[in-house]
Protein backbone atom coordinates (compact mmCIF):
# COMPACT_ATOMS: atom_id res chain seq x y z
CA UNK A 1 109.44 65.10 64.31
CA UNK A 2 106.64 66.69 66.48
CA UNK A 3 103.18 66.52 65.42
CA UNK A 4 100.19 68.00 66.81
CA UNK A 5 96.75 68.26 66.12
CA UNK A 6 96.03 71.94 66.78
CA UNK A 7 98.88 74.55 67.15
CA UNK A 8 97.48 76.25 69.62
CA UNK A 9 96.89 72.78 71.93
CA UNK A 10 100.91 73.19 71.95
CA UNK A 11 101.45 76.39 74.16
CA UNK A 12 99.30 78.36 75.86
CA UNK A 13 100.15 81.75 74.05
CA UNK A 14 101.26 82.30 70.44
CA UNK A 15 104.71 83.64 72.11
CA UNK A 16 104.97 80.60 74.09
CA UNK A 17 104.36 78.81 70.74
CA UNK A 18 106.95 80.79 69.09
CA UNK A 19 109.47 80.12 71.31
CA UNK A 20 109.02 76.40 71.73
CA UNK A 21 109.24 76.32 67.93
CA UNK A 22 112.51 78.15 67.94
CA UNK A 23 113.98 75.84 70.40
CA UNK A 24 112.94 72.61 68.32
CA UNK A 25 114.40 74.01 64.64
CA UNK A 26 117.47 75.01 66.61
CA UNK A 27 117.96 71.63 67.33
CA UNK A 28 116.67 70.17 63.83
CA UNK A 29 113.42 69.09 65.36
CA UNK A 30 110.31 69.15 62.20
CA UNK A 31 106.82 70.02 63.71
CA UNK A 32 104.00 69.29 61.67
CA UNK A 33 100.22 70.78 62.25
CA UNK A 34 97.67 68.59 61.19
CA UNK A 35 94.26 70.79 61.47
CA UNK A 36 96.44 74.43 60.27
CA UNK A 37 98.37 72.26 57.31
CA UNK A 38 101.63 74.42 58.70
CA UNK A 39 104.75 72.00 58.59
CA UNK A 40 108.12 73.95 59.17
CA UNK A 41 110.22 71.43 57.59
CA UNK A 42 108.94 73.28 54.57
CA UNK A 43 110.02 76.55 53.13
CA UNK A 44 106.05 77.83 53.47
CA UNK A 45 106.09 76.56 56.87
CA UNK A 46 109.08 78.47 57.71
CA UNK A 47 107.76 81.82 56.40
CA UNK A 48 104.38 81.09 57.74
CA UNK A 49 106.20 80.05 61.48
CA UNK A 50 107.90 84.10 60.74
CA UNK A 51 104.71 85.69 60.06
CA UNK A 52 103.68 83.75 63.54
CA UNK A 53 106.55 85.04 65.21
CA UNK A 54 105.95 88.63 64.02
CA UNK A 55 102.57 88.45 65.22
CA UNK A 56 103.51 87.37 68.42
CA UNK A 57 105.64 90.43 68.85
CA UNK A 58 102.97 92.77 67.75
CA UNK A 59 100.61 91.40 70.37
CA UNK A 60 103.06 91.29 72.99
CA UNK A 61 103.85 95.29 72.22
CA UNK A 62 100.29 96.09 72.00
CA UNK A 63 99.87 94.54 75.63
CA UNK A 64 102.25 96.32 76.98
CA UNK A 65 101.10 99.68 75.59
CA UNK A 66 98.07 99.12 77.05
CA UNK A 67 98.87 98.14 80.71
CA UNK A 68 101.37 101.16 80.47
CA UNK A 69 98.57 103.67 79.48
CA UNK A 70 96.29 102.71 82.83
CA UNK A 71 97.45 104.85 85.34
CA UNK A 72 98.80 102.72 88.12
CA UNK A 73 96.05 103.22 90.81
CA UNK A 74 92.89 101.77 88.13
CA UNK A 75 91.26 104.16 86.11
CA UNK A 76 90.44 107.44 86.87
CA UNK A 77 87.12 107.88 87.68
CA UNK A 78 84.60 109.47 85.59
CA UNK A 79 81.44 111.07 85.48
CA UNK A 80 77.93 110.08 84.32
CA UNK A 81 78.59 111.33 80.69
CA UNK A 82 82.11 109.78 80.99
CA UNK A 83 83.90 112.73 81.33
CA UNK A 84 87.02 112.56 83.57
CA UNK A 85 86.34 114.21 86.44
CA UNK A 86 89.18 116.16 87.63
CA UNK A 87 90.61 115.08 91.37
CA UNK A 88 89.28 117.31 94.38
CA UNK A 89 87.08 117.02 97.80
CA UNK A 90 83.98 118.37 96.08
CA UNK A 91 83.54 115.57 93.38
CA UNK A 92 80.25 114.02 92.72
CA UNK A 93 82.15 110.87 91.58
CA UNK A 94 85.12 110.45 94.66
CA UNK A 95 82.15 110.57 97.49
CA UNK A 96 80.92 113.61 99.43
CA UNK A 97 81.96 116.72 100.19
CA UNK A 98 84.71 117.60 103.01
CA UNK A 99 84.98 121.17 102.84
């Protein structure tokens, strides 16, 4: 049995979590919470550890669609009103003119 005051004082992300809780159920390890009332060595505790793991999937997912929407080289830059301004040598934003 593995108890712990906080769940989150266990891992340091709630995938990291996840999968350390995986590993310990595989091997018919309890864990017990004692702040978050979550014990997996109940059938609430095992649905509630699911909803945890689905979570952790969302966020992961969402991460990655962020980091894959900013373009590679940082944002593109942008003018005053925060339009984007389009690439060229004659762009207020990119520095002065070369032409």
């Amino acid at each position: 049995m593995i108890l712990v005051w906080k769940l989150d004082r266990w891992g340091r992300s709630l995938g990291d979590v996840m999968t350390r809780l995986q590993e310990r159920t595989t091997l018919g390890v309890g864990f017990v919470s004692l702040t978050e009332a979550l014990a997996l060595t109940t059938p609430a505790g095992r649905a509630f550890a699911s909803f945890l793991g689905a979570f952790a999937a969302f966020a992961h997912d969402v991460i990655r669609e962020a980091q894959r929407a900013v373009p590679r080289g940082g944002v593109a830059p942008q003018a005053p009103n925060g339009a984007r301004v389009p690439p060229g040598p004659c762009c207020p934003v990119a520095g002065p003119c070369t032409s």
